[in-house]
N, C-alpha and C. Protein backbone atom coordinates (compact mmCIF):
# COMPACT_ATOMS: atom_id res chain seq x y z
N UNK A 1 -60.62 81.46 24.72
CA UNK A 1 -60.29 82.68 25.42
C UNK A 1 -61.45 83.68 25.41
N UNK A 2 -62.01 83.97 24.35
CA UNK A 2 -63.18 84.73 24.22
C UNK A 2 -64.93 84.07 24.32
N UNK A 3 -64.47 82.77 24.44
CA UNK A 3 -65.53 81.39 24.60
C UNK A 3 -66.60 82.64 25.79
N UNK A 4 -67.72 83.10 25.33
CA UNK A 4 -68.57 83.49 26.89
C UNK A 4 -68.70 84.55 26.83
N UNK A 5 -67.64 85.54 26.16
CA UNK A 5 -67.74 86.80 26.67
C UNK A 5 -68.60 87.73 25.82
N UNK A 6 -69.53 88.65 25.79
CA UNK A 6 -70.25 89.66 24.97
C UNK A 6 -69.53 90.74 25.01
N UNK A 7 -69.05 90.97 23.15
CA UNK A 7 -68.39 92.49 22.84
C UNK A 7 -69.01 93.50 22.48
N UNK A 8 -69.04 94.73 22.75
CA UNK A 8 -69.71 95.26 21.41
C UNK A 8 -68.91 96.25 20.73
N UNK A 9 -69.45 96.30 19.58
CA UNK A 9 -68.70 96.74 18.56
C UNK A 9 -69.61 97.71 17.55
N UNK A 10 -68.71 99.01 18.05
CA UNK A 10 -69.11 99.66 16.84
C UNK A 10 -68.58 100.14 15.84
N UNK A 11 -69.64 100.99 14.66
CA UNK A 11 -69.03 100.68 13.39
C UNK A 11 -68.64 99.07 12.76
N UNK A 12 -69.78 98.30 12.95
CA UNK A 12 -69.37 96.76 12.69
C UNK A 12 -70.04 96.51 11.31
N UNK A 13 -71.01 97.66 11.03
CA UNK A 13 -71.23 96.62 9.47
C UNK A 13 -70.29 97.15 8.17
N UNK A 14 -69.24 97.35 8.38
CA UNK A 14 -68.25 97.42 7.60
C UNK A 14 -66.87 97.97 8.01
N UNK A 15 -65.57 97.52 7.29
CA UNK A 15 -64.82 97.97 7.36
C UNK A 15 -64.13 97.03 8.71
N UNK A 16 -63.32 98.03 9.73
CA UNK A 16 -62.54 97.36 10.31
C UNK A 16 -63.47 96.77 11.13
N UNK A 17 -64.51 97.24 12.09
CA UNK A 17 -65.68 96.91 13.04
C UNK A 17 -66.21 95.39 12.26
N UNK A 18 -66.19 95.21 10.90
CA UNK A 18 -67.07 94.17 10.47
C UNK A 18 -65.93 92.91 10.61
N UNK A 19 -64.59 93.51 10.14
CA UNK A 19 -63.51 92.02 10.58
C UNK A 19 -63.26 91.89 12.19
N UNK A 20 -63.48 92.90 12.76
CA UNK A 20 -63.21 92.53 14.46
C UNK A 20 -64.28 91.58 14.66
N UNK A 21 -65.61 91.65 14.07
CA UNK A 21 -66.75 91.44 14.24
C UNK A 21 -66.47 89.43 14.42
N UNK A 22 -66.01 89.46 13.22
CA UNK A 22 -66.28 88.23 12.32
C UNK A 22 -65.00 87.13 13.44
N UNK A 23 -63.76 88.55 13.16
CA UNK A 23 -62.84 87.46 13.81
C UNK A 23 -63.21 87.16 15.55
N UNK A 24 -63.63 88.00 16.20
CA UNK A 24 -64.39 87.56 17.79
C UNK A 24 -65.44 86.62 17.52
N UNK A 25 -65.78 86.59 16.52
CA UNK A 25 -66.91 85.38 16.68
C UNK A 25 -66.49 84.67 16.76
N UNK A 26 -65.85 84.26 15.65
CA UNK A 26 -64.90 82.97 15.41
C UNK A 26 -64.16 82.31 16.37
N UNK A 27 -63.63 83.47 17.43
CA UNK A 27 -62.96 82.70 18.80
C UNK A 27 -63.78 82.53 19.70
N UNK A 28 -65.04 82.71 19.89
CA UNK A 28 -66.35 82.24 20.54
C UNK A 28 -66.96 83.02 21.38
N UNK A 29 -66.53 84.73 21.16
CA UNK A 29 -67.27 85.82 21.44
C UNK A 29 -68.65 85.81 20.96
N UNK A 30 -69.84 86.23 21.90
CA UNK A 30 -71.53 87.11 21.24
C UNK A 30 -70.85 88.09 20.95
N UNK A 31 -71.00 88.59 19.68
CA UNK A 31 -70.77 90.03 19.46
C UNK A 31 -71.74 90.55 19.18
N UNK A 32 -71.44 92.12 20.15
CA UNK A 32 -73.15 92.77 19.56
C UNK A 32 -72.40 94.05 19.22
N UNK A 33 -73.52 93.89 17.49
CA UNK A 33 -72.97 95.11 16.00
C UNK A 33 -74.33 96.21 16.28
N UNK A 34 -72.82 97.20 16.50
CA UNK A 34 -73.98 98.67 15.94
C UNK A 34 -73.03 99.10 15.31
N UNK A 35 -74.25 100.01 14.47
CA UNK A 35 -73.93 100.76 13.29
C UNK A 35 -74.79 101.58 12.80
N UNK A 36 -75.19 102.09 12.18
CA UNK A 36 -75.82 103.21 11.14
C UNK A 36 -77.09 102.24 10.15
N UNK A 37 -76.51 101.12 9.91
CA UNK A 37 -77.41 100.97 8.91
C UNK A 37 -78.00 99.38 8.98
N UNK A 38 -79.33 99.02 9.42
CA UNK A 38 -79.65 97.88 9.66
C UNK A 38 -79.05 96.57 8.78
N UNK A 39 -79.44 97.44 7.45
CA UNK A 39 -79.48 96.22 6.42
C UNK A 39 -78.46 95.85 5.97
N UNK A 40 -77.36 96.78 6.43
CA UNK A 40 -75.46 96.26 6.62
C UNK A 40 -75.15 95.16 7.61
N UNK A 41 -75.86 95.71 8.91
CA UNK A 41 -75.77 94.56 10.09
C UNK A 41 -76.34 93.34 9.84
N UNK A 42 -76.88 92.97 9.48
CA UNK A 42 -77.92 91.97 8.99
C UNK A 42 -77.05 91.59 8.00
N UNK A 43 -76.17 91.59 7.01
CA UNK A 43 -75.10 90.58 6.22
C UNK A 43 -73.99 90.63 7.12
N UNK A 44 -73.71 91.47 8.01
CA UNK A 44 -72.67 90.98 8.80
C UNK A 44 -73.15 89.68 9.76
N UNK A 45 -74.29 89.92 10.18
CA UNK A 45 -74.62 88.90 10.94
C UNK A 45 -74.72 87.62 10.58
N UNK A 46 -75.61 87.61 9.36
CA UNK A 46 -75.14 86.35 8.21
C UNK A 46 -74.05 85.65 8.25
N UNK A 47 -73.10 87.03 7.84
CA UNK A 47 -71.52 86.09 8.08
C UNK A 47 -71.01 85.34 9.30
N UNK A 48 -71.26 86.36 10.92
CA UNK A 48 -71.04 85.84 11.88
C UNK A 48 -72.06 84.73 12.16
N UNK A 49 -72.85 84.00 11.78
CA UNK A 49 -73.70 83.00 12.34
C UNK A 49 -73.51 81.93 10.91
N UNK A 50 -72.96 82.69 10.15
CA UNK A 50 -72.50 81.23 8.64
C UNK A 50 -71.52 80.55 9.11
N UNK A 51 -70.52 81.42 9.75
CA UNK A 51 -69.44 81.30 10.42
C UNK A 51 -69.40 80.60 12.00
N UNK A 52 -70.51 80.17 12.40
CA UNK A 52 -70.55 79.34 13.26
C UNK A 52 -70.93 80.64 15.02
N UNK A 53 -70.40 81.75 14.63
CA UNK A 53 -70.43 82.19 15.93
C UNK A 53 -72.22 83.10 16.16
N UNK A 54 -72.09 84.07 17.16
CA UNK A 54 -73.41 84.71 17.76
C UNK A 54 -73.38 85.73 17.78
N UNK A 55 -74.56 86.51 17.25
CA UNK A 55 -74.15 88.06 17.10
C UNK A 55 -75.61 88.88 17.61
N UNK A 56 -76.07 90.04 18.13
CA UNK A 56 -76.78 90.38 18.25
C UNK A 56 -77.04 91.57 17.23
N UNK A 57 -77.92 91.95 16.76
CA UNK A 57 -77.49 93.98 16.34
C UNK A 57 -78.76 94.94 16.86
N UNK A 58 -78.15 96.00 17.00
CA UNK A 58 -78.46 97.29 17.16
C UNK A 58 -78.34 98.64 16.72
N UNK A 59 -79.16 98.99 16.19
CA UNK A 59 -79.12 100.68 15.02
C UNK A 59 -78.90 101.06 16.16
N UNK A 60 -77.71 101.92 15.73
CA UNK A 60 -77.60 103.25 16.91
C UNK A 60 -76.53 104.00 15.85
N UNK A 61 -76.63 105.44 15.70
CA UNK A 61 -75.84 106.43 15.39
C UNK A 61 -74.74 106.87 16.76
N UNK A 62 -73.79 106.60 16.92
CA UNK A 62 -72.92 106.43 18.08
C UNK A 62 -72.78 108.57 18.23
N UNK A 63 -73.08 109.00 17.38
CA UNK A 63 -72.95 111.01 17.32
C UNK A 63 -73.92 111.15 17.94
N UNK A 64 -75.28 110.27 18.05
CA UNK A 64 -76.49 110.62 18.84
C UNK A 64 -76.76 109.84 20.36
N UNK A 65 -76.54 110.89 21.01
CA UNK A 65 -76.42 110.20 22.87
C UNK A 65 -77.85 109.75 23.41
N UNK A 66 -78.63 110.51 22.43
CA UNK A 66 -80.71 109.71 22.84
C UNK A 66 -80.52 108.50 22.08
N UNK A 67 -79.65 108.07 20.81
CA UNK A 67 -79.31 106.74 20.41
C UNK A 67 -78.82 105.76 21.26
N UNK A 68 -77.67 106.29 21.63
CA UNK A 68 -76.63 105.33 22.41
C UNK A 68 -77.17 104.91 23.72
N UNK A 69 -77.97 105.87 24.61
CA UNK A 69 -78.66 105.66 25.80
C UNK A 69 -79.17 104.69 25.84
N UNK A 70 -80.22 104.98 24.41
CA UNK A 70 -81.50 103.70 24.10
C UNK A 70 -80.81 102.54 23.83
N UNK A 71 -79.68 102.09 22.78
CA UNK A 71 -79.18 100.89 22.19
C UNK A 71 -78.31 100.28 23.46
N UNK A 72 -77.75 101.17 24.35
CA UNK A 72 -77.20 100.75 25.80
C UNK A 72 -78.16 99.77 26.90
N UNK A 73 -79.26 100.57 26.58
CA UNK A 73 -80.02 100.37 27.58
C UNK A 73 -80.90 98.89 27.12
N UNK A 74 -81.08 98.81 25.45
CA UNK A 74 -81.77 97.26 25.18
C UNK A 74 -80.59 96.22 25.35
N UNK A 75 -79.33 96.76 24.92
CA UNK A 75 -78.21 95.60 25.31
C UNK A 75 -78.37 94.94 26.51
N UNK A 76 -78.82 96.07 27.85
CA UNK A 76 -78.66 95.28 28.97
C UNK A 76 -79.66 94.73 29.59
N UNK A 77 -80.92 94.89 28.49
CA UNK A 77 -81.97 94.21 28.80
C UNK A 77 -81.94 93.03 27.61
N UNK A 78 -81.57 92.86 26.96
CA UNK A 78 -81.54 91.21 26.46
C UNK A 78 -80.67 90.86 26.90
């Protein structure tokens, strides 16, 4: 059902964002994690790619709109 589709998700390197994260992978979502803190995303990603699925990440502070512009704007260029 989710086989193809790219989510993104924020607030993903922890908490509820990191189990949405894990469980869309698992049904064969790319999920792409922003969050605040690289080196959080980066064990989430671990998990989502230990776990068989695909994840991209992106630092972005979602309170900062010169963030979100920029992390918007590399999403739709990879």
């Amino acid at each position: 059902m989710l086989k193809g589709k790219k989510i993104v998700i924020t607030g993903a390197s922890s908490g509820l964002g990191k189990e949405i994260a894990i469980l869309f992978a698992g049904n064969g979502a790319h999920v792409i994690l922003l969050a605040r803190s690289e080196k959080k995303l980066k064990e989430v990603k671990k998990l989502v790619e230990k776990n068989g699925g695909e994840s991209s990440i992106f630092v972005c502070d979602i309170s900062n709109l010169s963030e979100v512009k920029n992390a918007v704007g590399n999403i739709i260029q990879t």
